[in-house]
PDB file of N, CA and C in Angstrom:
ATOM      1  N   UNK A   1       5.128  -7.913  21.292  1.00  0.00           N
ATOM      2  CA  UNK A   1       5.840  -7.684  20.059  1.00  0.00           C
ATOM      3  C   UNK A   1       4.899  -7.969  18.880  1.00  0.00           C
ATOM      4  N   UNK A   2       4.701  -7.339  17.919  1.00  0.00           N
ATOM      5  CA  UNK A   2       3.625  -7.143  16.816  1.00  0.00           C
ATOM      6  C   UNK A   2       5.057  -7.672  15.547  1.00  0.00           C
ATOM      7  N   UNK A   3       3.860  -8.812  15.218  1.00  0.00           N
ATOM      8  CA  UNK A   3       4.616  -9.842  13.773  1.00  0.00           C
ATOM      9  C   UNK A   3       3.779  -9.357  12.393  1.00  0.00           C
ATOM     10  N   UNK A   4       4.785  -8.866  11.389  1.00  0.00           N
ATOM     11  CA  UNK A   4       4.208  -8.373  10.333  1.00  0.00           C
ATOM     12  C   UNK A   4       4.391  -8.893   9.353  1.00  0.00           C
ATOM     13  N   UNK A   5       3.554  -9.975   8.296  1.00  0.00           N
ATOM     14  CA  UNK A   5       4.135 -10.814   7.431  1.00  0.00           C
ATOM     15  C   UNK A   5       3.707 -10.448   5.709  1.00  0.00           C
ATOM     16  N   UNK A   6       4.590 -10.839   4.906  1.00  0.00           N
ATOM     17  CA  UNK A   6       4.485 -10.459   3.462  1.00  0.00           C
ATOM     18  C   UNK A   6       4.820  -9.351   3.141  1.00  0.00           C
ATOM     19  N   UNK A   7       4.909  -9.020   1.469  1.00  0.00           N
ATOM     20  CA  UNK A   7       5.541  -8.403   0.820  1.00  0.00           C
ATOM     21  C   UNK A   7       4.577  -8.221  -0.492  1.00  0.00           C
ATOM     22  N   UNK A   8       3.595  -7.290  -0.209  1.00  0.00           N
ATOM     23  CA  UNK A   8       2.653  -7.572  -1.436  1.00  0.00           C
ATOM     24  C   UNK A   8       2.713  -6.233  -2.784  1.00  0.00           C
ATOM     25  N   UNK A   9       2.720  -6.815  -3.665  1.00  0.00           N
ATOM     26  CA  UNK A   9       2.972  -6.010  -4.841  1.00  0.00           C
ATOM     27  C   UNK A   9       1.697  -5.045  -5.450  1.00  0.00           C
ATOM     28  N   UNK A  10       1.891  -4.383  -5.908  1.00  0.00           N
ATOM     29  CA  UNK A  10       0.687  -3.511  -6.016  1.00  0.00           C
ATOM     30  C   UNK A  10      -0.597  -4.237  -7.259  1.00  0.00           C
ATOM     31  N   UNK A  11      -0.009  -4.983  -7.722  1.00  0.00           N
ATOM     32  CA  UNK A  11      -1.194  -6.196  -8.655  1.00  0.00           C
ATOM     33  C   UNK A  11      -2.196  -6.875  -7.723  1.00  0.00           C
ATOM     34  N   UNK A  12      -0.703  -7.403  -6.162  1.00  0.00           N
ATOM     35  CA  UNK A  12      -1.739  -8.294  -5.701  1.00  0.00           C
ATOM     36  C   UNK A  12      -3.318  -7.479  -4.420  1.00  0.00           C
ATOM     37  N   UNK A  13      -2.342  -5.755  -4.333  1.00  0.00           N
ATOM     38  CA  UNK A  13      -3.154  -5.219  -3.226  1.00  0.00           C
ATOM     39  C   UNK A  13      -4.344  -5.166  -4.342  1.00  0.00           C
ATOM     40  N   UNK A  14      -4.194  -4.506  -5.347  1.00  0.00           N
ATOM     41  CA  UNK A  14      -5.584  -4.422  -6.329  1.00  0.00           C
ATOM     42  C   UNK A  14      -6.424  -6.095  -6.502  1.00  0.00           C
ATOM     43  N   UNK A  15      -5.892  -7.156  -6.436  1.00  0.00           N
ATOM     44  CA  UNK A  15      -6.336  -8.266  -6.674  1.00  0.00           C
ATOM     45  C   UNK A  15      -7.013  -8.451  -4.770  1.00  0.00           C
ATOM     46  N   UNK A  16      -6.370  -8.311  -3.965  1.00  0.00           N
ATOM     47  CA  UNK A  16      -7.320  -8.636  -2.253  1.00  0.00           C
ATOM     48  C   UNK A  16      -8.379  -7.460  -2.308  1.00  0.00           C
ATOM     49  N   UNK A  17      -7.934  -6.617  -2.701  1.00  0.00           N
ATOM     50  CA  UNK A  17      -8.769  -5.088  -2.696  1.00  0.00           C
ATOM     51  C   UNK A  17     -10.139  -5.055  -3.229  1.00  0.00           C
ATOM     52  N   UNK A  18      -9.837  -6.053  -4.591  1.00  0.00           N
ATOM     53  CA  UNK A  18     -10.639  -5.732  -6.061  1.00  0.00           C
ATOM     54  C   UNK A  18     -11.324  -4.445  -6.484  1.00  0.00           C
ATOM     55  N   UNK A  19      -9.650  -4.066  -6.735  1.00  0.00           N
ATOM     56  CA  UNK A  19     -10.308  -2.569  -7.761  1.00  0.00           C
ATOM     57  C   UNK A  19      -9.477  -2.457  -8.676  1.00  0.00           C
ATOM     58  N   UNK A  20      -9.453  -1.774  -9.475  1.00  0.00           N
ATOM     59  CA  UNK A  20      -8.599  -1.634 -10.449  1.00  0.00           C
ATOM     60  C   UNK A  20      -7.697  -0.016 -10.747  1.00  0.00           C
ATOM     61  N   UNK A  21      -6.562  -0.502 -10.074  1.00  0.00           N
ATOM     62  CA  UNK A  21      -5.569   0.871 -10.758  1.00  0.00           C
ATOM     63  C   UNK A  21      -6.206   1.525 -12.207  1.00  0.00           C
ATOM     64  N   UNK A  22      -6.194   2.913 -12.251  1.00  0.00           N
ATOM     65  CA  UNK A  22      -5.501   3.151 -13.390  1.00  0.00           C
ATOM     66  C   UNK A  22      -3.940   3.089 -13.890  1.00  0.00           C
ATOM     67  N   UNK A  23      -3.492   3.163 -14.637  1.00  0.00           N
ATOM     68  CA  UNK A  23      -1.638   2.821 -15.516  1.00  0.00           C
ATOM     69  C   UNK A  23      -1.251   3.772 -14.847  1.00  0.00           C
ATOM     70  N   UNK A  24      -1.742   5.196 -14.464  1.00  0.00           N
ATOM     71  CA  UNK A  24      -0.814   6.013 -14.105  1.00  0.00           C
ATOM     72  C   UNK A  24      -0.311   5.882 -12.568  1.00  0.00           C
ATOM     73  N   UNK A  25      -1.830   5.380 -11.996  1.00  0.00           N
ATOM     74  CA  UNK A  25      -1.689   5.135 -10.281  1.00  0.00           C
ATOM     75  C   UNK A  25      -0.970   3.750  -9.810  1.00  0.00           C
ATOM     76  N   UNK A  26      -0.913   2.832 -11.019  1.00  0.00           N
ATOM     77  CA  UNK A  26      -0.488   1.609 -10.584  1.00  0.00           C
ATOM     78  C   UNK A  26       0.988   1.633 -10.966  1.00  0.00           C
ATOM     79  N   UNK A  27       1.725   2.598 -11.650  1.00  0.00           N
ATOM     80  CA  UNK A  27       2.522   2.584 -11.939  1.00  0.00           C
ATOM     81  C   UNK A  27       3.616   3.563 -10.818  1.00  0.00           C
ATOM     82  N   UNK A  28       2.827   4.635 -10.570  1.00  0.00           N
ATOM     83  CA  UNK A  28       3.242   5.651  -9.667  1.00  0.00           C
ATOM     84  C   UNK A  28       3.428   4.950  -8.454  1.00  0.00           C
ATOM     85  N   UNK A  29       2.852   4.136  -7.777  1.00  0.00           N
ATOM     86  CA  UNK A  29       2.623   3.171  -6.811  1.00  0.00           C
ATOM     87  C   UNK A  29       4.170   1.819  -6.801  1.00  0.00           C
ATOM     88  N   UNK A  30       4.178   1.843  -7.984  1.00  0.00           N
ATOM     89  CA  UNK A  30       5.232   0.812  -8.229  1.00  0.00           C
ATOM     90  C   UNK A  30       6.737   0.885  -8.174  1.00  0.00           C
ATOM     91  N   UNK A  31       6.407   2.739  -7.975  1.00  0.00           N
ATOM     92  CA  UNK A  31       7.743   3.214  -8.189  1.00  0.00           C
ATOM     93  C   UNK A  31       8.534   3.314  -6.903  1.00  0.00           C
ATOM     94  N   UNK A  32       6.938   3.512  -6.085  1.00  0.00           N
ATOM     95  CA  UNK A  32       7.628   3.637  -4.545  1.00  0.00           C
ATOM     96  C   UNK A  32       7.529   2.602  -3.789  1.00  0.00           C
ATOM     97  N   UNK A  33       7.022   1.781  -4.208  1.00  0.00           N
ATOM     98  CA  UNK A  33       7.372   0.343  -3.623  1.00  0.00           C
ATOM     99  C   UNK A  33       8.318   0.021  -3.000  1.00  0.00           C
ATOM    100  N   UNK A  34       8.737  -0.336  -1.557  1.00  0.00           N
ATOM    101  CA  UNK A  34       9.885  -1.145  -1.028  1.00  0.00           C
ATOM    102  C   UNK A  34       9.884  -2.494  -0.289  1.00  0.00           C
ATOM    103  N   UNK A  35      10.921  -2.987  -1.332  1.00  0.00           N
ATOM    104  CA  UNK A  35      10.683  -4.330  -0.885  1.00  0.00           C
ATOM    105  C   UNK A  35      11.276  -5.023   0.451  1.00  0.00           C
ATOM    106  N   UNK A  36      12.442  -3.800   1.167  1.00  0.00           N
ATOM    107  CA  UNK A  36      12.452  -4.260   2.283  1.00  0.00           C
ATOM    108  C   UNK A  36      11.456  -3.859   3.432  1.00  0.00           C
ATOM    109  N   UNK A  37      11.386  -4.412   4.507  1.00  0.00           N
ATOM    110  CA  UNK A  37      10.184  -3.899   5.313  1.00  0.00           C
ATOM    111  C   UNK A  37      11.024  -3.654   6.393  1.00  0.00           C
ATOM    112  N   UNK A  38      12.346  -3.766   7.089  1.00  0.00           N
ATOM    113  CA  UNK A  38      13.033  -3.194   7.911  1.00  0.00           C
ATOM    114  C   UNK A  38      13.566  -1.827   7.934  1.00  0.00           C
ATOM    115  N   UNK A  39      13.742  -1.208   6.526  1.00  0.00           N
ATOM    116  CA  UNK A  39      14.089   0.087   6.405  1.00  0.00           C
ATOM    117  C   UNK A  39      12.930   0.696   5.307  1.00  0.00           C
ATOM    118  N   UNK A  40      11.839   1.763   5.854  1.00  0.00           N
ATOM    119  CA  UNK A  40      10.953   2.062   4.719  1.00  0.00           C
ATOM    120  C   UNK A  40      11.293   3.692   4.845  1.00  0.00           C
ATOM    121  N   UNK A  41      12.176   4.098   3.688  1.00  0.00           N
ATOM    122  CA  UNK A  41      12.411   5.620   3.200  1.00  0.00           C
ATOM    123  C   UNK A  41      11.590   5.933   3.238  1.00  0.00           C
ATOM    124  N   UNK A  42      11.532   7.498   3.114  1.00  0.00           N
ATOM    125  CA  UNK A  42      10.447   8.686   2.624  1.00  0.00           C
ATOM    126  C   UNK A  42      10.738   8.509   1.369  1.00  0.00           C
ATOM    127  N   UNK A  43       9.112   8.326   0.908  1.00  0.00           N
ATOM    128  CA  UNK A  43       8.744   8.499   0.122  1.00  0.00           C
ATOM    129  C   UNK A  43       8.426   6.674  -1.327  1.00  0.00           C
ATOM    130  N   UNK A  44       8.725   5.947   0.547  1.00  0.00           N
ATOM    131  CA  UNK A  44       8.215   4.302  -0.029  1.00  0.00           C
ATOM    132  C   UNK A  44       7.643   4.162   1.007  1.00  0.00           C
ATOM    133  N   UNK A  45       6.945   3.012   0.531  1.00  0.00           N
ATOM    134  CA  UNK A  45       6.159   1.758   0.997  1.00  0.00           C
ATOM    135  C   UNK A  45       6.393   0.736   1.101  1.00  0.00           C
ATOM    136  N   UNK A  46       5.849  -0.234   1.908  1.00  0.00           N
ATOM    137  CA  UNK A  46       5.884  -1.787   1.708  1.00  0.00           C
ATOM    138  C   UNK A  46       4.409  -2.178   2.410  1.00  0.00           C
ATOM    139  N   UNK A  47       3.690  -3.145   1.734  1.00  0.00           N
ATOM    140  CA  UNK A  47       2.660  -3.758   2.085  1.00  0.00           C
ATOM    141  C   UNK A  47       2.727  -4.793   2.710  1.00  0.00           C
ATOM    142  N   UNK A  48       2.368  -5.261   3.748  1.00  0.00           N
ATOM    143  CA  UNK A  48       2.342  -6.498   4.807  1.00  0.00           C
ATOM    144  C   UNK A  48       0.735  -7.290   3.967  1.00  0.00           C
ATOM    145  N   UNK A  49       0.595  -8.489   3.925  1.00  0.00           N
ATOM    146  CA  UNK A  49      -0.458  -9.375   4.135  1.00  0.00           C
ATOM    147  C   UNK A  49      -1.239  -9.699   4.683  1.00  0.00           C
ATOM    148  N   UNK A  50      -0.413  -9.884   6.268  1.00  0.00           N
ATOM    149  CA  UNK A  50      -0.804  -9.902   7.857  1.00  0.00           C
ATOM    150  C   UNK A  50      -0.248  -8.817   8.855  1.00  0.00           C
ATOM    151  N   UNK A  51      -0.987  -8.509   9.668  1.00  0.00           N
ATOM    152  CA  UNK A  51      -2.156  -8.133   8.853  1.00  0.00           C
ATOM    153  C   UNK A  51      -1.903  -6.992   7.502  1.00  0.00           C
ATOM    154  N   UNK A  52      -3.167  -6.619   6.987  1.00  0.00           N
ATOM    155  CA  UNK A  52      -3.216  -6.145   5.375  1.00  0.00           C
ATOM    156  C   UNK A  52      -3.210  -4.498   5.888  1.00  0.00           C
ATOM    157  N   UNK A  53      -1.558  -4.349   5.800  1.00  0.00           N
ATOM    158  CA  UNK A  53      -1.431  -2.755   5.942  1.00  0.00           C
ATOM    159  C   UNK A  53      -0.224  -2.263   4.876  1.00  0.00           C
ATOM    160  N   UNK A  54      -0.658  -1.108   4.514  1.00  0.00           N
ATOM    161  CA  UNK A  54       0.562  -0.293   3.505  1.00  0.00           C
ATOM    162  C   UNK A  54       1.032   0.442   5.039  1.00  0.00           C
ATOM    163  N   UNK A  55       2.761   0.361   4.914  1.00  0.00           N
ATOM    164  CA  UNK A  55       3.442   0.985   6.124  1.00  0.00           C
ATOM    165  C   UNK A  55       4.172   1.686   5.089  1.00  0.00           C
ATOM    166  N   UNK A  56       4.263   3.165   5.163  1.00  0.00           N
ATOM    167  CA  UNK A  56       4.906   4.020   4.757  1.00  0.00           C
ATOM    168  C   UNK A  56       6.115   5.110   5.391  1.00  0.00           C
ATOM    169  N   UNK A  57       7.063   5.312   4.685  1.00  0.00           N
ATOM    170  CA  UNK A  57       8.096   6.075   5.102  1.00  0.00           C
ATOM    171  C   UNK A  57       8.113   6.795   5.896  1.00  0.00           C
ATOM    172  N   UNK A  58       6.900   7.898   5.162  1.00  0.00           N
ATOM    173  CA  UNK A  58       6.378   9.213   6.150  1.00  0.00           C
ATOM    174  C   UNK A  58       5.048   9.437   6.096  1.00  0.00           C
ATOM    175  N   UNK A  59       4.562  10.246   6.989  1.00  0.00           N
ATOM    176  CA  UNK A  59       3.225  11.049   6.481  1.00  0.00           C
ATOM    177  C   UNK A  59       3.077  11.298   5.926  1.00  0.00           C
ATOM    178  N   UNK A  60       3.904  12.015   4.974  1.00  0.00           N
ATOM    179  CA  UNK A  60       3.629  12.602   3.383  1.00  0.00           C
ATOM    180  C   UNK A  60       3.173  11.274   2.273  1.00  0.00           C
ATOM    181  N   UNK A  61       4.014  10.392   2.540  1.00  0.00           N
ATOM    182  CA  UNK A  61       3.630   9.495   1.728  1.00  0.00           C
ATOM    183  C   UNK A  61       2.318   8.416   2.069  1.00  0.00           C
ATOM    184  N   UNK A  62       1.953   8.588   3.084  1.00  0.00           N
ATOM    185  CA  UNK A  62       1.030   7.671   3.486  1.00  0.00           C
ATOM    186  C   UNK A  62      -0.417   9.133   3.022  1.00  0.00           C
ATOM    187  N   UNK A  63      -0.009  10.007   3.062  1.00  0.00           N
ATOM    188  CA  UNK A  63      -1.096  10.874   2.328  1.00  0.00           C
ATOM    189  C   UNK A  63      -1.697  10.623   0.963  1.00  0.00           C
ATOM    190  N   UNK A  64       0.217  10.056   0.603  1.00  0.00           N
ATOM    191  CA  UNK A  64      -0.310  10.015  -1.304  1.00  0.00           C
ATOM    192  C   UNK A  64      -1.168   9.112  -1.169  1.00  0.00           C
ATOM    193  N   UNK A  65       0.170   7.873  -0.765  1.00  0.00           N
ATOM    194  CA  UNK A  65      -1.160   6.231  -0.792  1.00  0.00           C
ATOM    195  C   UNK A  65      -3.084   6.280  -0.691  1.00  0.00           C
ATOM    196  N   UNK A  66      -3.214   7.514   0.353  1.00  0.00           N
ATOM    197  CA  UNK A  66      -4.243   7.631   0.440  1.00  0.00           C
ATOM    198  C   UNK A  66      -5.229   8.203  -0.200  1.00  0.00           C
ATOM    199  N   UNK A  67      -4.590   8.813  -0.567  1.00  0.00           N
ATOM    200  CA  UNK A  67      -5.391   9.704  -1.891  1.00  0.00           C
ATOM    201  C   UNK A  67      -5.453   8.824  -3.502  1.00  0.00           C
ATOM    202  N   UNK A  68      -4.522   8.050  -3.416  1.00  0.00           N
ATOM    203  CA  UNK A  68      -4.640   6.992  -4.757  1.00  0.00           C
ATOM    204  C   UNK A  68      -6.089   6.491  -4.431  1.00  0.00           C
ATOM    205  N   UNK A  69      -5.706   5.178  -3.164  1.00  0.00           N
ATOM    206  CA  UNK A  69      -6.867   4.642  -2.786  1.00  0.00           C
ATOM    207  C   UNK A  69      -8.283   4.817  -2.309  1.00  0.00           C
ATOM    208  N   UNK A  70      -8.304   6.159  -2.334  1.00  0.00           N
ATOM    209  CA  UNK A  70      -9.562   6.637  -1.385  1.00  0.00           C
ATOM    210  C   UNK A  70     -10.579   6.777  -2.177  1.00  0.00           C
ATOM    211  N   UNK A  71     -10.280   7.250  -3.625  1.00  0.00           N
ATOM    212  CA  UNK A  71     -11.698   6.833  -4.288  1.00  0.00           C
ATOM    213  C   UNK A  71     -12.513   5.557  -5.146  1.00  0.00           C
ATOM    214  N   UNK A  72     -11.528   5.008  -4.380  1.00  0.00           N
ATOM    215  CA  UNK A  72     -11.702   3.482  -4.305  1.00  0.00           C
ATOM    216  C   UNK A  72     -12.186   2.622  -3.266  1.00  0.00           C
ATOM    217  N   UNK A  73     -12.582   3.444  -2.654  1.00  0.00           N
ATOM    218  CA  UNK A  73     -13.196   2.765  -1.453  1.00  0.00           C
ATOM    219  C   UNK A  73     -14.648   2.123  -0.851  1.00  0.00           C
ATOM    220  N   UNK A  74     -15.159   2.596  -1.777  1.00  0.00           N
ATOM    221  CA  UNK A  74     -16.568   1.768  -1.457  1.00  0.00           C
ATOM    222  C   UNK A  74     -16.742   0.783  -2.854  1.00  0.00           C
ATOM    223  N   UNK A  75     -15.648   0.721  -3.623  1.00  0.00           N
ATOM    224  CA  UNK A  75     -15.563  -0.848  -3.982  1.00  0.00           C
ATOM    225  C   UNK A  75     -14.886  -1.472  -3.447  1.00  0.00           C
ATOM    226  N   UNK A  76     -14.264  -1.383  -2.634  1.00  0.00           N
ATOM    227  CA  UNK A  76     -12.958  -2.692  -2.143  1.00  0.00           C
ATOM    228  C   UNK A  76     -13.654  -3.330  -0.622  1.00  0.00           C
ATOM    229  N   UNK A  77     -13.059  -4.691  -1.338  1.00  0.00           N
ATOM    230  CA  UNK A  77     -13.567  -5.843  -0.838  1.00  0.00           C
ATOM    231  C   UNK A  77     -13.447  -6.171   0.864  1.00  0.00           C
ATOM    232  N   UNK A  78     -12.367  -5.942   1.138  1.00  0.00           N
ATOM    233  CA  UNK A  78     -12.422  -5.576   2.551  1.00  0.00           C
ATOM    234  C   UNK A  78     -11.365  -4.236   2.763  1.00  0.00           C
ATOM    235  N   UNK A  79     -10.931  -3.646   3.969  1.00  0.00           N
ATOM    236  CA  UNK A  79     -10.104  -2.638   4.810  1.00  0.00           C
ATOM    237  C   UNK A  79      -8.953  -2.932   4.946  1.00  0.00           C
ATOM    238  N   UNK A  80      -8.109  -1.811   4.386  1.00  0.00           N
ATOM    239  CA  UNK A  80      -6.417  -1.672   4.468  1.00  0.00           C
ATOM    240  C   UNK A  80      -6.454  -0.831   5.448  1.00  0.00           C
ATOM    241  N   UNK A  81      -4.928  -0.978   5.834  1.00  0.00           N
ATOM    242  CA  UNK A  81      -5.014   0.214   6.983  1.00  0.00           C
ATOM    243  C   UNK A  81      -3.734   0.664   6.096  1.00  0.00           C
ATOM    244  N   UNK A  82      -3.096   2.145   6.615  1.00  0.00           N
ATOM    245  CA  UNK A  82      -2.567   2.615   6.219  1.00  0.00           C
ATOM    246  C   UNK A  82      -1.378   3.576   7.464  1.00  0.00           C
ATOM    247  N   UNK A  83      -0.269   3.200   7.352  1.00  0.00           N
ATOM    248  CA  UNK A  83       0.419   3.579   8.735  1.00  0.00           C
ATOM    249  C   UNK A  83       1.755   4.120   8.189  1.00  0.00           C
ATOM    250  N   UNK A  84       2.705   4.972   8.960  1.00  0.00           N
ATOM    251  CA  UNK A  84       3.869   5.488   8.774  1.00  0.00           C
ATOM    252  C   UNK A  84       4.636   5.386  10.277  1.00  0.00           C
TER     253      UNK A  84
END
């Protein structure tokens, strides 16, 4: 059985990450945020801590996530994973 812990906000993924949103991506990001992690809609997210994964609704949305973050990637500090 796989234990998935936290609830991380998109300030703090940019703060473990260290990169910096732009207003439009950090905001767009904020919108789909879900703060429960037992039920994740299309077209949300919720970020775990432990380990450090964005779990998304659907594929579609784990596309966006990815495309926010991806040109951000050879600054960030360590590896997210990214799952639906």
């Amino acid at each position: 059985m796989a234990i998935y812990l936290g609830n991380l906000s998109v300030n703090q993924i940019e703060e473990r990450l260290n990169i910096i949103l732009t207003d439009m991506e950090r905001d767009n990001l904020s919108k789909m945020r879900e703060s429960n992690a037992s039920n994740i809609p299309d077209g949300k997210w919720h970020c775990f801590d432990i380990p450090f994964m964005i779990m998304c609704g659907s594929k579609e949305t784990a596309i966006i996530i990815r495309d926010i973050l991806a040109p951000y990637s050879s600054e960030m500090a360590c590896k997210i994973q990214i799952g639906f």
